[in-house]
Protein backbone atom coordinates (compact mmCIF):
# COMPACT_ATOMS: atom_id res chain seq x y z
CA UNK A 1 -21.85 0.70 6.09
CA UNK A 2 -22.72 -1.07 2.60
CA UNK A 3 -18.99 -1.75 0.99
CA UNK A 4 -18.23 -1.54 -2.71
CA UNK A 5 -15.15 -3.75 -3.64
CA UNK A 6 -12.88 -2.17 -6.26
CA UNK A 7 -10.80 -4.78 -8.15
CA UNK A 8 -8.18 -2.81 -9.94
CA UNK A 9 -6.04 -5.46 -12.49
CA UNK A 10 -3.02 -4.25 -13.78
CA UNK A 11 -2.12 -1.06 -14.55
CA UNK A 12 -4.44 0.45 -15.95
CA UNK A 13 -6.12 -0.52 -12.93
CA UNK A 14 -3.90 1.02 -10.44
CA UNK A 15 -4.27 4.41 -12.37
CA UNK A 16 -7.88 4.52 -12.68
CA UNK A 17 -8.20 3.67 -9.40
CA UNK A 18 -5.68 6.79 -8.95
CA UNK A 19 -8.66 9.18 -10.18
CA UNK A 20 -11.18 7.50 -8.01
CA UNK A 21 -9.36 8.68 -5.02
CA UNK A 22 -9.05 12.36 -6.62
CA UNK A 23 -12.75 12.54 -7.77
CA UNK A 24 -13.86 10.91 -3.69
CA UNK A 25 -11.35 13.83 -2.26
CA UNK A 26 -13.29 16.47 -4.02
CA UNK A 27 -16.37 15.57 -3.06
CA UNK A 28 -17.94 13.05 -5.45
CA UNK A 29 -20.81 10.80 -3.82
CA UNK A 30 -20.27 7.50 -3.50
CA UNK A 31 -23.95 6.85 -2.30
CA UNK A 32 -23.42 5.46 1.30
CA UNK A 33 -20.78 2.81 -0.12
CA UNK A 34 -17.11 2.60 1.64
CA UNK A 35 -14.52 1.87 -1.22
CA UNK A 36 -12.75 -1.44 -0.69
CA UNK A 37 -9.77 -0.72 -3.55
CA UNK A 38 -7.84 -4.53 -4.38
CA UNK A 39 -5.22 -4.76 -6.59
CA UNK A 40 -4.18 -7.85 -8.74
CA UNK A 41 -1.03 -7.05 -10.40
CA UNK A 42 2.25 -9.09 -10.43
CA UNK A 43 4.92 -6.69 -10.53
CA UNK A 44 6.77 -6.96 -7.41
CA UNK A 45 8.38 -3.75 -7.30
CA UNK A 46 5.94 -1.07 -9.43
CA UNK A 47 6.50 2.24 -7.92
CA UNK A 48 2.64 2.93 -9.60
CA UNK A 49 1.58 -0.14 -7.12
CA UNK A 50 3.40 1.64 -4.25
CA UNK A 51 2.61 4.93 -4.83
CA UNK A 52 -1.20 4.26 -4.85
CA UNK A 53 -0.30 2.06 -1.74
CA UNK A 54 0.46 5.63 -0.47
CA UNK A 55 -2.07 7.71 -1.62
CA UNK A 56 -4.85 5.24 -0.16
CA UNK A 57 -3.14 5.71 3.46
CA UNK A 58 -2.80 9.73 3.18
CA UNK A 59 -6.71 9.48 1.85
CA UNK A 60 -7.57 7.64 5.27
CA UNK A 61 -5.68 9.32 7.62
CA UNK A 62 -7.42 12.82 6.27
CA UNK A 63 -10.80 11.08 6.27
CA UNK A 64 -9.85 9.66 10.12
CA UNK A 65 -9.20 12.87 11.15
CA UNK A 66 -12.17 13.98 10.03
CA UNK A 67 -13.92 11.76 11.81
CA UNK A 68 -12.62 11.24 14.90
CA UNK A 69 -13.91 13.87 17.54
CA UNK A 70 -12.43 12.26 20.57
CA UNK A 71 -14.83 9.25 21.89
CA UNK A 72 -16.95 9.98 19.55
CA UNK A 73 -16.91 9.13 16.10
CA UNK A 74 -19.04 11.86 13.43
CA UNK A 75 -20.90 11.60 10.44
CA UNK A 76 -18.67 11.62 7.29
CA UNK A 77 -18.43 15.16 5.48
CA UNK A 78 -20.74 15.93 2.61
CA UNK A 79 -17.89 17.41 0.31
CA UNK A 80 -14.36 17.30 0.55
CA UNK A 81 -13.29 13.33 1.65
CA UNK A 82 -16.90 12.70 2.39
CA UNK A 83 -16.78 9.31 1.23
CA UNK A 84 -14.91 6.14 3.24
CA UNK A 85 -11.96 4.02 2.13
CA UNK A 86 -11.28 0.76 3.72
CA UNK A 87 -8.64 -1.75 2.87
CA UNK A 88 -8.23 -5.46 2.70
CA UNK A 89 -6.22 -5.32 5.49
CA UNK A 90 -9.00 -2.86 7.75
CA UNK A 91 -11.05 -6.04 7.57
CA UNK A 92 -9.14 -8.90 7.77
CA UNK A 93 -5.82 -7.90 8.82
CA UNK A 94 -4.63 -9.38 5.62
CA UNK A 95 -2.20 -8.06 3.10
CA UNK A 96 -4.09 -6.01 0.22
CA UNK A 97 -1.66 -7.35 -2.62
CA UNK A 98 -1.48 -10.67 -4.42
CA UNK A 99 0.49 -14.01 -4.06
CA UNK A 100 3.99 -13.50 -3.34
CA UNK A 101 4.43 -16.21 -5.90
CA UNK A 102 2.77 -14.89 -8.78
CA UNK A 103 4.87 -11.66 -8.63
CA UNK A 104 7.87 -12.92 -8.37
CA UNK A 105 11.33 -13.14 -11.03
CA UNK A 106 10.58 -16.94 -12.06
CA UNK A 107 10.07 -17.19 -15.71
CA UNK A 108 6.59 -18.40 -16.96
CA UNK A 109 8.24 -21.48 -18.15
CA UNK A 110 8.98 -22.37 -14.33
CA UNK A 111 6.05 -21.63 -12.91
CA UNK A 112 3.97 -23.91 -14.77
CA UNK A 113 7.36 -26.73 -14.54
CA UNK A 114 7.67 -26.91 -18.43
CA UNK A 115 10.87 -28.55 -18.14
CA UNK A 116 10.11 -30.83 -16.08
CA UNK A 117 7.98 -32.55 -19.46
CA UNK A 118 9.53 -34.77 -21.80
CA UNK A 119 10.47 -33.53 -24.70
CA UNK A 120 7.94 -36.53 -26.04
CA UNK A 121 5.81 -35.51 -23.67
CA UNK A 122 2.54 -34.67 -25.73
CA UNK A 123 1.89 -31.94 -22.87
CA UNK A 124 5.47 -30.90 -24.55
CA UNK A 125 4.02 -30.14 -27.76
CA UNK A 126 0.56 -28.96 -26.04
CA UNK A 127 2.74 -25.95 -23.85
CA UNK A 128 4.58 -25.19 -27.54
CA UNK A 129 1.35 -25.07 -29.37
CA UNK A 130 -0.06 -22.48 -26.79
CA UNK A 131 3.12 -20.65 -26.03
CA UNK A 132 5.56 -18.96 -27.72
CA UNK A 133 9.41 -19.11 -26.46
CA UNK A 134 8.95 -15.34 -25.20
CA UNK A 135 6.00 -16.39 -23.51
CA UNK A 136 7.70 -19.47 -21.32
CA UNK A 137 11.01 -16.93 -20.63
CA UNK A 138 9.21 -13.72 -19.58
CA UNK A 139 9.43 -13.09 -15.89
CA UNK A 140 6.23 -12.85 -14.11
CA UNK A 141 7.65 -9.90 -12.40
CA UNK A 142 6.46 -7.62 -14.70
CA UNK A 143 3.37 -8.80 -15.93
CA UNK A 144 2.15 -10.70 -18.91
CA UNK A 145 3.50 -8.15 -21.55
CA UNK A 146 0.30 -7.97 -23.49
CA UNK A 147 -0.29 -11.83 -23.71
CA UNK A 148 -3.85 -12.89 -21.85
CA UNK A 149 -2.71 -16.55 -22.62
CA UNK A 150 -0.14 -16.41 -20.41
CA UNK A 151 -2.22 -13.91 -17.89
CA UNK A 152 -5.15 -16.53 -17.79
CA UNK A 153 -2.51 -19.04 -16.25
CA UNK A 154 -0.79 -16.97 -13.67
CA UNK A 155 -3.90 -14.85 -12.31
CA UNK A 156 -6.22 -18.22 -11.64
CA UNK A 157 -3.95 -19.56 -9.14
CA UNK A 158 -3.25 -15.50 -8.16
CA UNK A 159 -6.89 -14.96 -6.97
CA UNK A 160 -8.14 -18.56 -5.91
CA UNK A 161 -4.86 -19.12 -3.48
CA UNK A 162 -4.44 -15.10 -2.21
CA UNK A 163 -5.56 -14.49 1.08
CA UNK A 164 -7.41 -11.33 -0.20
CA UNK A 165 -9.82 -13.26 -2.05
CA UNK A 166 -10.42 -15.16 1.00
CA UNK A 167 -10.88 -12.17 3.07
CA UNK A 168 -13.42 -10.83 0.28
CA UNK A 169 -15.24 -13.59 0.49
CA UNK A 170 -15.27 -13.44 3.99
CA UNK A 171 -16.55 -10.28 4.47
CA UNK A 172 -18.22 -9.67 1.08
CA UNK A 173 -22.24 -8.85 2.97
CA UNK A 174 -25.57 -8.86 1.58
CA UNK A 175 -26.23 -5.59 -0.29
CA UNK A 176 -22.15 -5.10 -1.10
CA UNK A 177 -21.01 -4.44 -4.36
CA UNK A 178 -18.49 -5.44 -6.83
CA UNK A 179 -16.65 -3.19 -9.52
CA UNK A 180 -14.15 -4.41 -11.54
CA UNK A 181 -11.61 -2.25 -13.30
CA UNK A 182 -9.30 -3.76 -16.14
CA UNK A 183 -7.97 -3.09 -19.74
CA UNK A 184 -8.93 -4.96 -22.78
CA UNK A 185 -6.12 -4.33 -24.90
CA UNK A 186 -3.20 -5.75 -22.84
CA UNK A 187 -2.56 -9.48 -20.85
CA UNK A 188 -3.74 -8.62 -17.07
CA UNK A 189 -7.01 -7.23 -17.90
CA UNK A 190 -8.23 -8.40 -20.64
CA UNK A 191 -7.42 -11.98 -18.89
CA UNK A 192 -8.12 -10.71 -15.20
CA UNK A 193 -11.87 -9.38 -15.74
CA UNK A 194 -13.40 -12.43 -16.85
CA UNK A 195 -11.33 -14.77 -14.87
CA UNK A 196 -12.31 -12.57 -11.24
CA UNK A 197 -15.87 -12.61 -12.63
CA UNK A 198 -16.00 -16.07 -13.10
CA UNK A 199 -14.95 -17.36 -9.47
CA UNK A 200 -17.16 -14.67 -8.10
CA UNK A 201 -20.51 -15.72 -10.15
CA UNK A 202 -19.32 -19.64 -8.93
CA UNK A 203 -19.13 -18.85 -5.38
CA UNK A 204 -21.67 -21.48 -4.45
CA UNK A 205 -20.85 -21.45 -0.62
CA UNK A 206 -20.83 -17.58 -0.23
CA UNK A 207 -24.31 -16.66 -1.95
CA UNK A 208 -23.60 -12.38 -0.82
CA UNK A 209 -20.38 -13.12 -3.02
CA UNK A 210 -22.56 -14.77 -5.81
CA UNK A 211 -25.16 -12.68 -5.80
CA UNK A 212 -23.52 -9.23 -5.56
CA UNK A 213 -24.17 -6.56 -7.97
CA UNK A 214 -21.37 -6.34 -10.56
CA UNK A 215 -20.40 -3.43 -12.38
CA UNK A 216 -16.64 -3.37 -14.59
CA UNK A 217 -15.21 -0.87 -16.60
CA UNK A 218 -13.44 -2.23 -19.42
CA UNK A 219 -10.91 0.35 -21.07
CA UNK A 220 -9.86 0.17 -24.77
CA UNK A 221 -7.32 1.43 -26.35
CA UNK A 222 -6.85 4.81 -25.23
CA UNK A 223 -2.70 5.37 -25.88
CA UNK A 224 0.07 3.85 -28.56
CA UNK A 225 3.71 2.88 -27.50
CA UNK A 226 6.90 3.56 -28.23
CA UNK A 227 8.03 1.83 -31.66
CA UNK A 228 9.14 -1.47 -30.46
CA UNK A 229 12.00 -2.20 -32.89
CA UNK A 230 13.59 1.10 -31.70
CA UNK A 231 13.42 0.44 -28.35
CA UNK A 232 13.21 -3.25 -27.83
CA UNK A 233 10.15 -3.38 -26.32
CA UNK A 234 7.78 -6.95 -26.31
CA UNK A 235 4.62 -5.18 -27.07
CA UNK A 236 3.65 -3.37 -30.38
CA UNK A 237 0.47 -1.04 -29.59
CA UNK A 238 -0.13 -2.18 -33.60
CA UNK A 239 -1.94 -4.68 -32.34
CA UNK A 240 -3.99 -3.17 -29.91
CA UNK A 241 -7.22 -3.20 -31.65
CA UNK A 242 -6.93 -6.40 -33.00
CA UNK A 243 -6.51 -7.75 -29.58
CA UNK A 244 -9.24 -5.57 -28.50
CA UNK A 245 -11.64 -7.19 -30.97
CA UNK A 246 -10.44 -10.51 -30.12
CA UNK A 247 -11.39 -10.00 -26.57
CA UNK A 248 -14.87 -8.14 -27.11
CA UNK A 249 -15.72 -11.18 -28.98
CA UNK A 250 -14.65 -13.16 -26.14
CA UNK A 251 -16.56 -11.06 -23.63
CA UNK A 252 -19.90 -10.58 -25.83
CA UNK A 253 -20.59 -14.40 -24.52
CA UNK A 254 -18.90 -15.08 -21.50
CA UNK A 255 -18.78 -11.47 -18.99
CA UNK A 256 -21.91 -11.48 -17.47
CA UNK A 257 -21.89 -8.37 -15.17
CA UNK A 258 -25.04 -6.09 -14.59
CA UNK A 259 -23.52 -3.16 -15.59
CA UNK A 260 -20.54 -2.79 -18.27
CA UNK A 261 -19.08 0.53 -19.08
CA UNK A 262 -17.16 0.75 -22.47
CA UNK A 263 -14.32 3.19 -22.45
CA UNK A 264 -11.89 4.40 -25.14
CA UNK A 265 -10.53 6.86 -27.73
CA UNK A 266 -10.55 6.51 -31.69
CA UNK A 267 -7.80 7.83 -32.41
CA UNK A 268 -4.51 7.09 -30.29
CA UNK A 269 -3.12 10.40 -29.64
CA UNK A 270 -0.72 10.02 -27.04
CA UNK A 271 2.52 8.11 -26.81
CA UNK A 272 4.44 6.23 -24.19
CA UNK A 273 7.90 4.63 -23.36
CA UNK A 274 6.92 1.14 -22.91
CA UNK A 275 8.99 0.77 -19.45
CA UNK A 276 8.32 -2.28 -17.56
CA UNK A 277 9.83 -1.39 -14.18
CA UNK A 278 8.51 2.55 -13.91
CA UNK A 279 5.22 2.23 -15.96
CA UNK A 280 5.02 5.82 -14.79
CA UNK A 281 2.37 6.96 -17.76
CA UNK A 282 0.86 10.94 -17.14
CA UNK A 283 -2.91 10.77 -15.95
CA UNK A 284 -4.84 10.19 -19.26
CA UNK A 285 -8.76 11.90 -19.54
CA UNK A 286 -10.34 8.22 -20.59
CA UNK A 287 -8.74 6.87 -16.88
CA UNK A 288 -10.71 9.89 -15.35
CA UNK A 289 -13.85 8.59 -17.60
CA UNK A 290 -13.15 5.23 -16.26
CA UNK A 291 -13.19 6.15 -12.80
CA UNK A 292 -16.60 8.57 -13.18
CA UNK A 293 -18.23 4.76 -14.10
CA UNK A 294 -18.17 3.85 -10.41
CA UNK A 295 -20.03 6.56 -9.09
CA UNK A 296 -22.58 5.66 -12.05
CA UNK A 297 -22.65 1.92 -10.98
CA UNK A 298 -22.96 3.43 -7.40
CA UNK A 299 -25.99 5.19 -8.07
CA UNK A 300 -28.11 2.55 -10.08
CA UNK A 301 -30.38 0.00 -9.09
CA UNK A 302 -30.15 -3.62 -9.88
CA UNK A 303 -31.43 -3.77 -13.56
CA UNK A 304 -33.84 -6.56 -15.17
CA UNK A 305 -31.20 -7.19 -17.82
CA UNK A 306 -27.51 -6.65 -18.29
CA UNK A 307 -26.69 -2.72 -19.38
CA UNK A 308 -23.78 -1.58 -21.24
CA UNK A 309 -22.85 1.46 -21.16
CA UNK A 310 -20.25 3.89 -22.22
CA UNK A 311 -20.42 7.98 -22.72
CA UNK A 312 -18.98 10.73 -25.18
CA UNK A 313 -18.01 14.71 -25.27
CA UNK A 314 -19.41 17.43 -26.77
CA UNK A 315 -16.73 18.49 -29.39
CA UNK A 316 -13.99 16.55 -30.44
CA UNK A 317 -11.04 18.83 -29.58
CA UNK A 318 -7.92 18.57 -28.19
CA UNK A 319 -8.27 20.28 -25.17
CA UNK A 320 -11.56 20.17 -23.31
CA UNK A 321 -12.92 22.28 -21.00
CA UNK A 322 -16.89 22.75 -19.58
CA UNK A 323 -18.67 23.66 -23.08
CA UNK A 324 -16.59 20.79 -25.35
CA UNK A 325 -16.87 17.71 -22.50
CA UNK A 326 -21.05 18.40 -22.40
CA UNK A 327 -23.31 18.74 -19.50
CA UNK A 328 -22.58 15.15 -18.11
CA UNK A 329 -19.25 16.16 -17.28
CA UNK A 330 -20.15 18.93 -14.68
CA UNK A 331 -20.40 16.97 -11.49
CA UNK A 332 -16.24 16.01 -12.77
CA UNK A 333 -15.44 19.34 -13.40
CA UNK A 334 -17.27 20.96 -10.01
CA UNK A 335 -15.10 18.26 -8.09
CA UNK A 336 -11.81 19.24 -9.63
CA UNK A 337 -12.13 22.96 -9.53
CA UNK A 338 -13.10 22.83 -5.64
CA UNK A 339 -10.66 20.59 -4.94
CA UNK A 340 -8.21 22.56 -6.54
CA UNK A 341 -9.56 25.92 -4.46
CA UNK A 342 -8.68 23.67 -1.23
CA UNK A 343 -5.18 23.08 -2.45
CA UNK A 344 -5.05 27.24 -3.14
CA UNK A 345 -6.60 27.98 0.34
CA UNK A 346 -4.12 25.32 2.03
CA UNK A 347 -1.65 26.99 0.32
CA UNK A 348 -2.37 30.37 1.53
CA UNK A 349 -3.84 30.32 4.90
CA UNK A 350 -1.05 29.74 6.94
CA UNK A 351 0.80 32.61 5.55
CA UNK A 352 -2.60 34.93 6.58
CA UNK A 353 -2.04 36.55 10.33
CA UNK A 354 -5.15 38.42 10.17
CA UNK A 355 -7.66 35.10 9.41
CA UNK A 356 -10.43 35.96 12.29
CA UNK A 357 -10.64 31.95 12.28
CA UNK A 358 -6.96 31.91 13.39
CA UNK A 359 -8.60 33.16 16.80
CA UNK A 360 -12.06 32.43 16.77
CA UNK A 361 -11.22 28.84 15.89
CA UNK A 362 -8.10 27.84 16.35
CA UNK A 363 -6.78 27.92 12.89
CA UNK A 364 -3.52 29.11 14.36
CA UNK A 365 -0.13 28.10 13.55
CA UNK A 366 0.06 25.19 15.81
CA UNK A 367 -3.08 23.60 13.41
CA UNK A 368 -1.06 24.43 10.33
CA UNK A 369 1.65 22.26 12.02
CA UNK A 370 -0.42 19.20 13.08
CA UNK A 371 -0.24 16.16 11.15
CA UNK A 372 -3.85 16.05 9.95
CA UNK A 373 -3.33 19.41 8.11
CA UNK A 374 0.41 18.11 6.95
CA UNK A 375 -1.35 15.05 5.45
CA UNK A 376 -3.98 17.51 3.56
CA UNK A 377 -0.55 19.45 2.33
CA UNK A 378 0.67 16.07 0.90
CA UNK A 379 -2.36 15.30 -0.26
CA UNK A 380 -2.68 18.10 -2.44
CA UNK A 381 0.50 18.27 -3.60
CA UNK A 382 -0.09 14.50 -5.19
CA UNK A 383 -3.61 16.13 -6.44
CA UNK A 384 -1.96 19.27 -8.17
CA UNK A 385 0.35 16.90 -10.39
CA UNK A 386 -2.19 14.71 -11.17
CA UNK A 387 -4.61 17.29 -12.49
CA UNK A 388 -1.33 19.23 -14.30
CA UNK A 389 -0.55 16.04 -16.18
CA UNK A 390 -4.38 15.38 -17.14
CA UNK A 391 -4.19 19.16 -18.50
CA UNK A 392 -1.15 18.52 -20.37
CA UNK A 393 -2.10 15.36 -21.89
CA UNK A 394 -3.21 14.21 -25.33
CA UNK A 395 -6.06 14.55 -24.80
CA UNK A 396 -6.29 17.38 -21.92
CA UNK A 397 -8.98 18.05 -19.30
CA UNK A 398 -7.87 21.16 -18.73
CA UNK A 399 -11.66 22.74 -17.57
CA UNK A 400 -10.08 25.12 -15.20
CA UNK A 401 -7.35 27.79 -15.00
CA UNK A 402 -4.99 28.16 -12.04
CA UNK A 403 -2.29 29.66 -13.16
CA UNK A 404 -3.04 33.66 -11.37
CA UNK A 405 -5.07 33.43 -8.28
CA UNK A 406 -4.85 36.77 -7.73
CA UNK A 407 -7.76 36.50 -11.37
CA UNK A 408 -9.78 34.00 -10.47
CA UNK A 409 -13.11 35.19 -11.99
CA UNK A 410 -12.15 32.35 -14.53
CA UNK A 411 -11.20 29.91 -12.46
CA UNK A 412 -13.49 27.88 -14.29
CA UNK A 413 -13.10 27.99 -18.01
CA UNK A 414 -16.03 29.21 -19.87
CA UNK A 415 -18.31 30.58 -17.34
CA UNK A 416 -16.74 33.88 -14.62
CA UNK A 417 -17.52 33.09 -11.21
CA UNK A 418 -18.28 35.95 -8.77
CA UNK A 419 -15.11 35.17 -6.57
CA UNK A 420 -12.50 37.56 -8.49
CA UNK A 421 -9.51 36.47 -5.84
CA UNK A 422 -9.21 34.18 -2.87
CA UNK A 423 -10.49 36.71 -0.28
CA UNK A 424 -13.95 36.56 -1.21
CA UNK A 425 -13.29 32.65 -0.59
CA UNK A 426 -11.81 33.86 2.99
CA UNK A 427 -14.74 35.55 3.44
CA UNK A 428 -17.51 32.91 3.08
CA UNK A 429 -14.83 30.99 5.38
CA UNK A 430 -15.86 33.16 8.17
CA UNK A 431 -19.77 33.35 7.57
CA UNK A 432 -19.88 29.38 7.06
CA UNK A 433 -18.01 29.15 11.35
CA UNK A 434 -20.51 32.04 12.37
CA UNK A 435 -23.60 29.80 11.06
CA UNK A 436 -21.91 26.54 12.64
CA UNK A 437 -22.30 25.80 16.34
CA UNK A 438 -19.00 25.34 18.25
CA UNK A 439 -20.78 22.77 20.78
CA UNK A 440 -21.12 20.99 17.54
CA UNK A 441 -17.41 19.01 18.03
CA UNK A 442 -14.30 20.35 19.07
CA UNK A 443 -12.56 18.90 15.69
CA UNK A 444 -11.08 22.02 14.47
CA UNK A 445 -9.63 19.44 11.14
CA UNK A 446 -13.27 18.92 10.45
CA UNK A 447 -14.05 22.88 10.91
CA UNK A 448 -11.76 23.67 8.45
CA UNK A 449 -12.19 21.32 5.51
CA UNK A 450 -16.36 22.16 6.26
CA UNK A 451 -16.03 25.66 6.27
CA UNK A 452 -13.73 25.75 3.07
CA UNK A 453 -16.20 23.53 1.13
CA UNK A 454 -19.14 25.85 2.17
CA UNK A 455 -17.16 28.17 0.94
CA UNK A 456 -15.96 26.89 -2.14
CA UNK A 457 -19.30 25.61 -3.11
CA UNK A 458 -20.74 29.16 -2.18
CA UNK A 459 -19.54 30.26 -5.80
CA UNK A 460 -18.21 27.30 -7.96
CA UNK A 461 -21.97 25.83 -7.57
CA UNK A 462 -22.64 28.29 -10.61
CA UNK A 463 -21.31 25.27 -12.45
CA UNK A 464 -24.40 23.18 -12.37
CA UNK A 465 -26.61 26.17 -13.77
């Protein structure tokens, strides 16, 4: 299988890598790729890090499961966790994190041994020119704090000495990809991107590595911060867009991948607490656009010339739904709303006693307690706050309504669907397992997620017309 590696740097990384997972659990194609998700960030202890950590292994485990027929292993789904997610670790068994030493609670100033210079030292006066004395007494441990300077530094000896960029290289094969995920506006991304780039364009001795098709997202400023003289924070989202122009001036020479996607919002609508430790921002609508540029890149053909891309709604509200995001938004939309009927018919079929697929298939009780069906119930759980917080944002991608399933003619917003409750979904369960073979498999996980997205698809599919 043809491998796409997804370098996610810094935060914004982790989160955008966050809707990747959401849009590949509803059903959005990757294209025959298996997702290779690496993440370069240097805080030791983010509970965003660890929580994707997470999500990745409940992601697997469902798509295992759905798989796994005994001996035999089956085709992947088309639909609900269709597509493959492999980790650094899967290939290598190597840890998929970066250098212990680059995320750890030394100050800058000690890791590049500034005091061990003379204070006539000219490389004295060279470290002062470039640094400020925030800079050299910031901890690594929780990033760069919107200061590329420093982030150029640290995250050269993070990915030329980490074992993960070994193992890439390693098992980076012709035909792979690479897509690189990273902010412009901050210190890890806007010093990651072109540093990553760089080693993998000058990777004379592994020419699948130099050669690979590149595609990066780069995401501008898309939220403000906190006022920093009210609550002490290092970085002043002021300056945002003047770093952002700094660093699009930088990248209009040097960045030399085959496909760049340009994302952002004009006007900075919402604002967070600037907290180091938590980082624990709501999903944000331009992360989701971020993540929709990989299954772009993962369509595409190598072009003749670099592309840059970047796309735009229909109406300029605050809350957008099918009409006001515009046709190219429908394959999003289609994978949230059906993902969202799973959760419903997750929810709801183990309290049913009169399913005919409780007998006919073995959707009984003792399915409902297995841990492939548990991890789906996690799974969705993670996938219901995740779409809440995108719907309650500034701006909100709030396309569908779930608040009264017992209504669900609007499900989607802006267009009525035939299925007016869930037992017209029910229903199409049953036709869908009386057109499938049971001499097919015997993996009644697989049944079910395949019969609910026949199901599903049997009416939200009204979306595309």
């Amino acid at each position: 299988m043809k491998k796409v590696f997804v370098f996610c740097i810094g935060g914004t990384g982790i989160r955008v890598m966050k809707s990747i997972i959401m849009l590949m659990a509803g059903g959005m194609d990757t294209h025959g790729f298996a997702v290779v998700p690496v993440i370069l960030d240097p805080h030791l202890d983010l509970v965003e890090k660890k929580n994707l950590h997470s999500l990745i292994a409940e992601y697997q485990e469902i798509y295992r499961r759905s798989v796994n027929n005994g001996s035999e292993t089956l085709n992947p789904l088309k639909g609900f966790f269709g597509a493959n997610i492999q980790t650094i670790d899967d290939l290598n068994n190597q840890t998929n994190d970066t250098q212990e030493k680059a995320g750890s609670n030394d100050k800058f100033g000690s890791y590049i041994n500034f005091s061990s210079l003379g204070k006539d030292d000219i490389n004295n006066f060279l470290v002062e020119t470039l640094f400020s004395t925030k800079n050299l007494n910031s901890p690594l441990s929780v990033g760069f704090k919107g200061n590329p300077n420093v982030g150029t530094v640290v995250l050269g000896d993070m990915i030329e000495g980490a074992e993960w960029f070994r193992s890439f290289k390693q098992h980076c094969d012709k035909g792979d990809r690479v897509f690189i995920i990273s902010s412009i506006f901050g210190g890890t991304g806007a010093s990651g991107y072109p540093l990553l780039e760089k080693k993998i364009h000058f990777a004379e001795n592994e020419p699948a590595v130099k050669n690979a098709l590149i595609g990066a997202v780069s995401v501008l400023p898309y939220y403000k911060l906190k006022n920093p003289v009210s609550t002490g924070s290092d970085i002043d989202s002021a300056n945002f867009y003047t770093k952002t122009k700094a660093a699009l001036a930088y990248y209009h020479e040097k960045v030399l991948a085959d496909y760049l996607y340009y994302v952002g919002e004009k006007n900075l609508r919402q604002e967070y607490e600037n907290d180091e430790k938590k980082q624990d921002d709501k999903a944000n609508f331009i992360e989701l656009v971020a993540a929709s540029a990989l299954f772009d890149f993962l369509k595409r053909e190598a072009p003749q010339r670099q592309q840059f891309l970047t796309r735009a709604i229909e109406d300029d509200v605050e809350s957008l739904d099918l009409i006001s995001l515009g046709s190219g938004y429908k394959d999003i939309v289609k994978s949230v709303a059906d993902f969202m009927l799973l959760r419903l018919l997750v929810d709801e079929l183990p309290k049913e006693s009169c399913f005919p697929l409780k007998i006919n298939r073995g959707l009984n009780e003792s399915f409902y307690n297995d841990s492939a069906f548990k991890s789906l119930e996690r799974f969705c759980e993670v996938y219901y706050n995740w779409y809440s917080e995108l719907a309650q944002n500034k701006r909100a991608f709030a396309p569908i309504s779930y608040d009264n399933p017992k209504k669900m003619g609007g499900w989607v917003k802006t267009i009525s669907l035939d299925a007016k409750d869930d037992s017209y979904y029910l229903l199409e369960m049953v036709k869908a397992s009386n057109k499938s073979k049971i001499k097919d498999h015997s993996n009644k996980f697989r049944f079910f997620l395949q019969f609910a997205g026949e199901a599903i698809d049997h009416y939200t599919n009204k979306i595309y017309k």
